[in-house]
Structures are given as structure tokens and as C-alpha cells.
Protein backbone atom coordinates (compact mmCIF):
# COMPACT_ATOMS: atom_id res chain seq x y z
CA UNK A 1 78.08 24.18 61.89
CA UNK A 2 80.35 26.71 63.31
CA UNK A 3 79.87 28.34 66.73
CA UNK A 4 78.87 32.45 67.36
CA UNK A 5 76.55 34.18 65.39
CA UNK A 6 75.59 33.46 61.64
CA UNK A 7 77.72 35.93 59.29
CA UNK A 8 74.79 36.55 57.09
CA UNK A 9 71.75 39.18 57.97
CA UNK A 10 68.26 39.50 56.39
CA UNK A 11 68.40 43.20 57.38
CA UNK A 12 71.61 43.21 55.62
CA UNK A 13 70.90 41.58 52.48
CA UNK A 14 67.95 44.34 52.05
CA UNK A 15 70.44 47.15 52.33
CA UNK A 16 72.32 45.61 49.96
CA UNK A 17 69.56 44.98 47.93
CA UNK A 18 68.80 48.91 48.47
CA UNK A 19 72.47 49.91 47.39
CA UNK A 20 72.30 47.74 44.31
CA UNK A 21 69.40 49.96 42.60
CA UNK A 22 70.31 53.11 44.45
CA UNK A 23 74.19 52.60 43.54
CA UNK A 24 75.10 55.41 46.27
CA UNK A 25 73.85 56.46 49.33
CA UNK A 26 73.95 57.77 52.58
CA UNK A 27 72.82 56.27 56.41
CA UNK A 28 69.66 58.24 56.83
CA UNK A 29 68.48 57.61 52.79
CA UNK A 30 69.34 54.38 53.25
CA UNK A 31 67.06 53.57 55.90
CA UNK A 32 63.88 56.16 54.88
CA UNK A 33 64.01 53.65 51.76
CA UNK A 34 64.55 50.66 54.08
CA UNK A 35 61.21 51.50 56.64
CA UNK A 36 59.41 51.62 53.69
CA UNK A 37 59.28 48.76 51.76
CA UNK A 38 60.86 46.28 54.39
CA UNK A 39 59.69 45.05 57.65
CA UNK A 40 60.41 47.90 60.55
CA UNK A 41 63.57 48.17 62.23
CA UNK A 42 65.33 50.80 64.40
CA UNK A 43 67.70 52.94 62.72
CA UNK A 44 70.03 51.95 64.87
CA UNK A 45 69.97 49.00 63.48
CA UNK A 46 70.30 50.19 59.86
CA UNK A 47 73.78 51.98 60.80
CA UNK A 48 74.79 48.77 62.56
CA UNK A 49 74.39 46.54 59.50
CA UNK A 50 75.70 48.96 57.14
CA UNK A 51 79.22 48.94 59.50
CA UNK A 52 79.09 45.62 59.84
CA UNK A 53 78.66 45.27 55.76
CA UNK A 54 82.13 47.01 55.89
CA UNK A 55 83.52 44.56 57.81
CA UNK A 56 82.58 41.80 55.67
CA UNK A 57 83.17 43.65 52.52
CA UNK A 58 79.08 43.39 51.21
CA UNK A 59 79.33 47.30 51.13
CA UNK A 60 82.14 50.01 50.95
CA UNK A 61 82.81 53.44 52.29
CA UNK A 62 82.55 55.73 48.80
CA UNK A 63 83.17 59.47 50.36
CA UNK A 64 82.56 60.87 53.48
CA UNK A 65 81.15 64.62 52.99
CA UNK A 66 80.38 67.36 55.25
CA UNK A 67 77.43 69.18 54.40
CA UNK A 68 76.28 72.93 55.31
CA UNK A 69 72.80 72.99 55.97
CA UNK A 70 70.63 74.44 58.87
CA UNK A 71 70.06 71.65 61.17
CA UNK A 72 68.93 71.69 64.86
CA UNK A 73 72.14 70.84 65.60
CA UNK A 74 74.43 73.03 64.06
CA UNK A 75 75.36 74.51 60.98
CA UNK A 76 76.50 71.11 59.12
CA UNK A 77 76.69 67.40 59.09
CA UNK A 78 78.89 64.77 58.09
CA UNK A 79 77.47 61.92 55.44
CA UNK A 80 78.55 58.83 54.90
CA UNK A 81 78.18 57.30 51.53
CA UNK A 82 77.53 53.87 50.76
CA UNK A 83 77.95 51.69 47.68
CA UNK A 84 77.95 48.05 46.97
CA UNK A 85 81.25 46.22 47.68
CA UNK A 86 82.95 42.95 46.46
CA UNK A 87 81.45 40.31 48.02
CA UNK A 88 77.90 41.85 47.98
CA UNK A 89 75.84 39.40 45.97
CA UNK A 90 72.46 41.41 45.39
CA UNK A 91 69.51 38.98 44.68
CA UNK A 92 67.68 42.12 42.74
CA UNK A 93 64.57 42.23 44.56
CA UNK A 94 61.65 43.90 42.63
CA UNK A 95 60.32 46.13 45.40
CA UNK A 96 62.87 47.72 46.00
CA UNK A 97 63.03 48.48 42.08
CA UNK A 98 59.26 49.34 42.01
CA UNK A 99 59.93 51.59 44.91
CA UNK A 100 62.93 53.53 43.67
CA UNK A 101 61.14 54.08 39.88
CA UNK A 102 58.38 56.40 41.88
């Protein structure tokens, strides 16, 4: 067994699960989708896994868009949108799918 931390994530694996029915999406989508069906996590740790998926090619930058909108913030945000990538290997988990058809 090699030393460090294990490569592979539960949280991950449901984002990619996530991705694979959604196709596309963005960070905050992502994890509304995530708290509700999955057990719950911090969003922080949402945008974690999702750069870390990057990383280790399980899910791929599609666009980055900025977006006008009225936000307490400002006037617009920048989106980040997700898709599957190559070595993503989506187990097709029903509730996500039962989730996602509401």
C-alpha cells in the first residue's frame, strides 16, 4: 500500500456521480444538489473536491462565465462550469437520477 493520502474520495465520486446526470454545472449548483441527497458537507469542501477532480482528471473545466446579476456583492460573478472528464468512471447512482427528474 502506498504512503500519503488515498487518491480516491467518497465526496468526490458523488460529484461525479452529480455531473454524470447533470452533464454541466457550476460550484454552487453543484453542491445545492450535493446537500440534498448526500450526507452533509461544507461547501468548502464541495469546491475542494471539484479542484482536486481537476487534478486527477475525474472532472474538467468546460467555460468559465461572468454573469451580471444583482448580488450583495456587486454587480456580477464569475461561474465555473463543470463537466465529467476522462478518467471519471460514474457508477450511475439512482438518487441522484430520482432527484434531478423532479
Amino acid at each position: 500500500m502506498p504512503r500519503g493520502r488515498p487518491t480516491r474520495s467518497q465526496i468526490r465520486q458523488n460529484v461525479v456521480e452529480i455531473l454524470y446526470y447533470l452533464e454541466k454545472g457550476y460550484g454552487y449548483q453543484i453542491s445545492k444538489i450535493y446537500l440534498a441527497i448526500f450526507p452533509k458537507v461544507t461547501q468548502r469542501s464541495i469546491y475542494y473536491h471539484l479542484k482536486r477532480g481537476v487534478l486527477t482528471k475525474e472532472i474538467e473545466v468546460q467555460k468559465i462565465a461572468q454573469e451580471k446579476g444583482d448580488f450583495s456583492w456587486g454587480p456580477d460573478v464569475e461561474k465555473t462550469y463543470y463537466t465529467l472528464g476522462k478518467l471519471a468512471k460514474p457508477k450511475g447512482d439512482t438518487r441522484v437520477k430520482e432527484f434531478l427528474k423532479k
